[in-house]
Every structure is written in C-alpha cells, then in structure tokens.
C-alpha atoms as a PDB file:
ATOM      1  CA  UNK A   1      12.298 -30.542  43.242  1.00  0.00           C
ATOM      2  CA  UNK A   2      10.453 -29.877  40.295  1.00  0.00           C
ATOM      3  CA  UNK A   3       6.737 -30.977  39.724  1.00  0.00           C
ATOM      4  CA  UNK A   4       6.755 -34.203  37.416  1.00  0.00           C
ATOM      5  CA  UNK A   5       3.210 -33.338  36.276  1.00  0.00           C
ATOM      6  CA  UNK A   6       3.147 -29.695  35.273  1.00  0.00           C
ATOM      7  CA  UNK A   7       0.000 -29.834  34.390  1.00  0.00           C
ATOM      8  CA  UNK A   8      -1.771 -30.863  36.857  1.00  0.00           C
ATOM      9  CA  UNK A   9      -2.639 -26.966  38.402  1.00  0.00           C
ATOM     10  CA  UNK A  10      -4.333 -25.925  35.094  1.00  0.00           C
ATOM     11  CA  UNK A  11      -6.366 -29.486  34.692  1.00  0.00           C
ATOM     12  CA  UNK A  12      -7.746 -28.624  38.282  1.00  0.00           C
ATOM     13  CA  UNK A  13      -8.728 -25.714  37.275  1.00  0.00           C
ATOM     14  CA  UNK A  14     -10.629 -26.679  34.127  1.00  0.00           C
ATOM     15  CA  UNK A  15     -12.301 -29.500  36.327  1.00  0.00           C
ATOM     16  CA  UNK A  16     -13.524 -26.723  38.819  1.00  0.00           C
ATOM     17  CA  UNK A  17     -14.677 -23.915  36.147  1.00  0.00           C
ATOM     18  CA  UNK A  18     -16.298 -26.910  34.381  1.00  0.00           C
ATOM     19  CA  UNK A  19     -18.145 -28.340  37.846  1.00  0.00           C
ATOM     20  CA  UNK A  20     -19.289 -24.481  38.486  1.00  0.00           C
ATOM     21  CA  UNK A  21     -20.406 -24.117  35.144  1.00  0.00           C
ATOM     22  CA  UNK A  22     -22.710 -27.251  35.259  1.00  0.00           C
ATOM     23  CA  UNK A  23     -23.838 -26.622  38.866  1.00  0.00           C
ATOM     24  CA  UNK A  24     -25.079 -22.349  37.467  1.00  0.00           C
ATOM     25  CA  UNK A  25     -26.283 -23.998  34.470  1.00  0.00           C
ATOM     26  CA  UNK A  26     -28.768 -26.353  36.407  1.00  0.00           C
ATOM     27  CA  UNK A  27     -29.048 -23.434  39.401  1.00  0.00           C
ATOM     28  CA  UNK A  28     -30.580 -21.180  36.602  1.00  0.00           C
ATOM     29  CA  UNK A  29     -32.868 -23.645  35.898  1.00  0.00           C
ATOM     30  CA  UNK A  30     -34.283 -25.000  38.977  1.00  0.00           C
ATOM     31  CA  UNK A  31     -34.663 -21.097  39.702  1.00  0.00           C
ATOM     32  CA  UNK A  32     -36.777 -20.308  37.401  1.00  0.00           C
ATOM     33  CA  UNK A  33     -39.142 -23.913  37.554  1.00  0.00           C
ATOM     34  CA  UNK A  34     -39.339 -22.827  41.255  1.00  0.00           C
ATOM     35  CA  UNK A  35     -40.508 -19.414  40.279  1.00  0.00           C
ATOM     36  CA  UNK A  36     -43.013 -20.889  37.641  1.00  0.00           C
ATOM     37  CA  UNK A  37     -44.494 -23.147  40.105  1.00  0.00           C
ATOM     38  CA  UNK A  38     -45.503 -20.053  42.400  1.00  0.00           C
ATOM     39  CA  UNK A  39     -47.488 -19.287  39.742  1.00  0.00           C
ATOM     40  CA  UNK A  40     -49.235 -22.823  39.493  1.00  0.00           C
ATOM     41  CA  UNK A  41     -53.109 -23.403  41.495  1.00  0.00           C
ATOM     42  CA  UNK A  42     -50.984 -26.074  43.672  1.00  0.00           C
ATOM     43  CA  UNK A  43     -47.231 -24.930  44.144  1.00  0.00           C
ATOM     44  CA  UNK A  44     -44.949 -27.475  45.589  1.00  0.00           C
ATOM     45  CA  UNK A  45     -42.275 -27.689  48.030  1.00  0.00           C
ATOM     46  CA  UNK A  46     -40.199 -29.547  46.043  1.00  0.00           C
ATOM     47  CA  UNK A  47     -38.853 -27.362  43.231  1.00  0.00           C
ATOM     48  CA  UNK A  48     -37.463 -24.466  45.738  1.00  0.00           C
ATOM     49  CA  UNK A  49     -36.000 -27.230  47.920  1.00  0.00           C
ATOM     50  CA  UNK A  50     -34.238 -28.694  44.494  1.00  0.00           C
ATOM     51  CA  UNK A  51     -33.169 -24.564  43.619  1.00  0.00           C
ATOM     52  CA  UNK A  52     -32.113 -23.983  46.592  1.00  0.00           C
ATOM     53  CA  UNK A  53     -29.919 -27.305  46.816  1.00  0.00           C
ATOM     54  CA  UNK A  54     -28.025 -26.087  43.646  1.00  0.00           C
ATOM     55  CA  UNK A  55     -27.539 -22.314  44.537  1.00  0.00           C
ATOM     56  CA  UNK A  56     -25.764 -23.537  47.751  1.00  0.00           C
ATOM     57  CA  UNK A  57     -23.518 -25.933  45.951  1.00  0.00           C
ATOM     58  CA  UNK A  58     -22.782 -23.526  43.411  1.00  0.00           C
ATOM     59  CA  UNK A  59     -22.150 -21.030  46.148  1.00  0.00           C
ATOM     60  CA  UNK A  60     -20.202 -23.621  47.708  1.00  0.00           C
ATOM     61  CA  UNK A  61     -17.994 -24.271  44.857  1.00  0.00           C
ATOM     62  CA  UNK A  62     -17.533 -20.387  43.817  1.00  0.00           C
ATOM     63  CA  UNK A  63     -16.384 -20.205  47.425  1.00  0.00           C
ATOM     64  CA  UNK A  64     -13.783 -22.613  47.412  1.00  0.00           C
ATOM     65  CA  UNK A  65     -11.988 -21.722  44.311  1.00  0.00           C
END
C-alpha cells in the first residue's frame, strides 16, 4: 500500500532541522550571556542554568534525529 501523503517524511524533516536550528541559535546565545556574566562584580545562577537548559535540548534533539 502506497503512502497517500508522500510528503510527509521530508516535511518532518524540515520541522526537525528547523526546531534544531532555533534551539543552536538561542544555545549560542545563552552561552555566551552566561560567559559574560562570569565576568560581571555579581554573576548569577540564572544565565548558566538558562545555557545549559538549551544545550541539552539541542543535544536532545541532534540525538534523536
């Protein structure tokens, strides 16, 4: 039986190139504002909690393709 959406394969894999593309995009930059804030008088916790978050989803997502 033949697929009645062909396709469907190559939309999927637009809609996962396009999810890992947003998820490095943002990675890349809460990398570098958690590196920045090392550099502040005060660092924070919050910005290498927020990098981290996104480098394991993009991870995640890499992983799964």
């Amino acid at each position: 039986m033949t697929d009645p959406d062909p396709g469907r394969g190559h939309r999927r894999t637009l809609q996962h190139e396009t999810l890992l593309g947003f998820l490095g995009f943002f990675a890349f930059l809460a990398l570098v504002q958690a590196v920045l804030n090392l550099f502040s008088p005060e660092p924070a916790l919050w910005p290498g909690v927020v990098a981290a978050v996104f480098v394991g989803l993009t991870w995640w997502v890499w992983r799964r393709r």
